[in-house]
N, C-alpha and C. Protein backbone atom coordinates (compact mmCIF):
# COMPACT_ATOMS: atom_id res chain seq x y z
N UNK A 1 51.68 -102.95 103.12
CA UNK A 1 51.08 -103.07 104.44
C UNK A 1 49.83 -102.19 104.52
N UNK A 2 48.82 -102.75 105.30
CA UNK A 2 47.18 -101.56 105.54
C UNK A 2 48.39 -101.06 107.08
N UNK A 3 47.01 -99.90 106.89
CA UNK A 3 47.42 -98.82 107.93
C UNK A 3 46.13 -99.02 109.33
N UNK A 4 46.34 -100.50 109.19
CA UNK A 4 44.89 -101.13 110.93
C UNK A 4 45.62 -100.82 112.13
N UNK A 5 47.20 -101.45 111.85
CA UNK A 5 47.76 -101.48 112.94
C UNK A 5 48.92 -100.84 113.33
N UNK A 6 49.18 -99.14 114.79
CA UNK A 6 49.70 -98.33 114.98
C UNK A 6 50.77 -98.62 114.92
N UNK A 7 50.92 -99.56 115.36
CA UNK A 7 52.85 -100.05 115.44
C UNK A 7 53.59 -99.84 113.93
N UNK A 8 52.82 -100.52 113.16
CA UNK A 8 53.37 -100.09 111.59
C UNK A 8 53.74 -98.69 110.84
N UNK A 9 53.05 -97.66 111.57
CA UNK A 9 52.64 -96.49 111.17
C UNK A 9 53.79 -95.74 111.90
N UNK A 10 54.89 -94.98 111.21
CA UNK A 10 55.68 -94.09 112.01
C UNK A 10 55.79 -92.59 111.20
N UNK A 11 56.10 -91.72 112.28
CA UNK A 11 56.02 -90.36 111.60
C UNK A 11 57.13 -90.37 110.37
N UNK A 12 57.15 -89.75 109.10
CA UNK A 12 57.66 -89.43 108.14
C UNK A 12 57.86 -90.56 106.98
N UNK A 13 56.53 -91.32 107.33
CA UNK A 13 56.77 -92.40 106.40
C UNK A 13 55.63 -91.86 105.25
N UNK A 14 55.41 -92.42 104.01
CA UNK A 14 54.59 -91.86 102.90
C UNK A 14 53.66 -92.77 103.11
N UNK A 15 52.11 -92.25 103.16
CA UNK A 15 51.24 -93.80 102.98
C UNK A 15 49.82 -92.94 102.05
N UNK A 16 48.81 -93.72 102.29
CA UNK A 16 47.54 -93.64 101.72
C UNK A 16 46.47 -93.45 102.68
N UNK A 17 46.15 -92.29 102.53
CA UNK A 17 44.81 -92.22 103.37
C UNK A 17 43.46 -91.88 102.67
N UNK A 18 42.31 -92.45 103.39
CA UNK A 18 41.22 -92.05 103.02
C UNK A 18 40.75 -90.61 103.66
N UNK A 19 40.62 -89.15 103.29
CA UNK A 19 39.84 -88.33 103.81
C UNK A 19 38.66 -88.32 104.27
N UNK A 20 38.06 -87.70 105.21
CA UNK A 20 36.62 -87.97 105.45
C UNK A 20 35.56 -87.34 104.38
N UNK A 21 35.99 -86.67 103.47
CA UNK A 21 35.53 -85.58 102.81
C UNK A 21 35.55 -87.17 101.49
N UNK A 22 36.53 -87.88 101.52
CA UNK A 22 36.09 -89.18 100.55
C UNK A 22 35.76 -90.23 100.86
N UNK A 23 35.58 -90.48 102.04
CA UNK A 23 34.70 -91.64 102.51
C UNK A 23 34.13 -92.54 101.86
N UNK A 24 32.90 -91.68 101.10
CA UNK A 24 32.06 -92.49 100.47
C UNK A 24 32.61 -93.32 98.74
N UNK A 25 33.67 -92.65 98.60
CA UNK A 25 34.48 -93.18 97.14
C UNK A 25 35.28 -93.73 97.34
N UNK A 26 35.93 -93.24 98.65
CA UNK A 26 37.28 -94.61 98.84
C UNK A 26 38.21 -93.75 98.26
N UNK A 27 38.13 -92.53 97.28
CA UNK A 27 39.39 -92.20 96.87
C UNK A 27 40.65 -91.56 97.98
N UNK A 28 41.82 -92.45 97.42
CA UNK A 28 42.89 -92.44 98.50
C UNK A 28 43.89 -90.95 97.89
N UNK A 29 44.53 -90.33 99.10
CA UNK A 29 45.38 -89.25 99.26
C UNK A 29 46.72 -89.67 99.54
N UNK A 30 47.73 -89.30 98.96
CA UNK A 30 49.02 -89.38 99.44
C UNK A 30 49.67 -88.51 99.92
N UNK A 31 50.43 -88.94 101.12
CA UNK A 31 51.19 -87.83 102.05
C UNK A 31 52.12 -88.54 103.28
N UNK A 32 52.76 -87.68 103.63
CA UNK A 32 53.75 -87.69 104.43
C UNK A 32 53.13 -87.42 105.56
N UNK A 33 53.48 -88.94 106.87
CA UNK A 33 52.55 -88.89 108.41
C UNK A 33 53.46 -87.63 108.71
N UNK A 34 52.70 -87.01 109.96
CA UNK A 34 53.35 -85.75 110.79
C UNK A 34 52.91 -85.90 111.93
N UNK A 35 51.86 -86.77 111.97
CA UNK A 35 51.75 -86.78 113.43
C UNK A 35 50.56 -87.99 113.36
N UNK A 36 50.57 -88.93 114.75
CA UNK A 36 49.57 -90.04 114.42
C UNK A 36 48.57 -89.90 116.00
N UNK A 37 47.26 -89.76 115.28
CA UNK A 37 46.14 -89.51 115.90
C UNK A 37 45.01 -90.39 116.36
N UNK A 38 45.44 -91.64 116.13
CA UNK A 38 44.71 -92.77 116.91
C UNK A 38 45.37 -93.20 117.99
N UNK A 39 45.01 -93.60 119.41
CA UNK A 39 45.75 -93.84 120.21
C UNK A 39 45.66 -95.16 120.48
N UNK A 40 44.89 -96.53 119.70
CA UNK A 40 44.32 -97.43 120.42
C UNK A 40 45.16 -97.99 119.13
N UNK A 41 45.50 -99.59 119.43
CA UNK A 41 46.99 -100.14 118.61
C UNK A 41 46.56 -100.67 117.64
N UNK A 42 44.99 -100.55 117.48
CA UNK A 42 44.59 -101.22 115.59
C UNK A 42 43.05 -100.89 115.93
N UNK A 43 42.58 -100.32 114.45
CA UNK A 43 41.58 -100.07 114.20
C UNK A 43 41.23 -100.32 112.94
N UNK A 44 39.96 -101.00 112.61
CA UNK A 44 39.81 -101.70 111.10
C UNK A 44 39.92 -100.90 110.46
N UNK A 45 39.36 -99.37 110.17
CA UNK A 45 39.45 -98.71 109.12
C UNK A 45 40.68 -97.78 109.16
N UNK A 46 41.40 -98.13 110.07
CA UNK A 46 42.63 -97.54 109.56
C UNK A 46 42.91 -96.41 110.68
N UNK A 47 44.42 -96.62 111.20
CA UNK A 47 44.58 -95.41 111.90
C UNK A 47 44.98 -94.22 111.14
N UNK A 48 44.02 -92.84 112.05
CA UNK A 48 43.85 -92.07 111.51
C UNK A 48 45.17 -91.03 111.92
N UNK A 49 45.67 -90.10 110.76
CA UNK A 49 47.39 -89.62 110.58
C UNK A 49 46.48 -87.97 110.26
N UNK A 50 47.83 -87.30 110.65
CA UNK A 50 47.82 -85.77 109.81
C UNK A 50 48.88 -85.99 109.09
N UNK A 51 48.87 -85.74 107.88
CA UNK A 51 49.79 -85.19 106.78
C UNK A 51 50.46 -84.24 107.06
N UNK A 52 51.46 -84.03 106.46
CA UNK A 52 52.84 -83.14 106.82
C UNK A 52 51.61 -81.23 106.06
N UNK A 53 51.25 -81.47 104.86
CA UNK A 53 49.93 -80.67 104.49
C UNK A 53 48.99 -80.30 105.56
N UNK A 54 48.88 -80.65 106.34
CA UNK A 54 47.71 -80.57 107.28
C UNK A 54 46.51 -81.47 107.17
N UNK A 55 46.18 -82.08 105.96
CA UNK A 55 44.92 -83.43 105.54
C UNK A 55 44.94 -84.29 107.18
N UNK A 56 43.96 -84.40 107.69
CA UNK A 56 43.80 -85.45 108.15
C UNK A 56 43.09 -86.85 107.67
N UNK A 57 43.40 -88.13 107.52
CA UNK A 57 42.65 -89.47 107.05
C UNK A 57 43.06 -90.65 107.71
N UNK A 58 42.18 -91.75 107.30
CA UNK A 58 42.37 -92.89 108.18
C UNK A 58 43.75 -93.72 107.07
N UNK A 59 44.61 -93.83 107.72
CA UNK A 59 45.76 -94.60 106.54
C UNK A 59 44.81 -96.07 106.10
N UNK A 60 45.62 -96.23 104.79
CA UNK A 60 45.01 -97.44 104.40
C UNK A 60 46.18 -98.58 103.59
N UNK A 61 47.29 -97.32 103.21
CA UNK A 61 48.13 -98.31 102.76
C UNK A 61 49.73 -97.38 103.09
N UNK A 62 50.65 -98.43 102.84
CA UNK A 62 52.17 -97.56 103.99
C UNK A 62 52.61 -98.22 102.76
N UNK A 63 53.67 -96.64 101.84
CA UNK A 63 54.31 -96.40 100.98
C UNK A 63 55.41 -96.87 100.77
N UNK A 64 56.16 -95.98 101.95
CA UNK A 64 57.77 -96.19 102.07
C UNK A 64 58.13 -96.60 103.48
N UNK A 65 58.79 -96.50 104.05
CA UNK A 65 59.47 -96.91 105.25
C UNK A 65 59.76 -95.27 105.40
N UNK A 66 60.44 -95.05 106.32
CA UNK A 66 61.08 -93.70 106.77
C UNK A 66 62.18 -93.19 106.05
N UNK A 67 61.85 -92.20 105.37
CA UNK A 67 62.54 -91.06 104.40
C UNK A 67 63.96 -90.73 105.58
């Protein structure tokens, strides 16, 4: 699944995010959501998550389901 649309996205699931710090490469981060920081129910580039780490990025791809 992409990470466009909020409903998909729940806290403690593992996904893929883009950092803003990688933007321009696309290279993706893996982590555990902790908290979800877009409030609007789909956004093309991805709603944006904090990592259980503290990383914030726009998700792009959903790992697991809930641990």
């Amino acid at each position: 699944m992409n990470g466009q649309n909020r409903e998909d996205i729940k806290i403690g699931q593992e996904v893929e995010v883009v950092l803003k710090s990688d933007q321009g490469t696309g290279k993706l981060t893996r982590g555990i959501v902790s908290e979800i920081l877009t409030n609007s129910s789909f956004h093309p580039r991805g709603i944006k998550v904090r990592l259980e780490d503290g990383q914030v990025g726009r998700a792009r791809n959903i790992i697991s389901a809930l641990k």
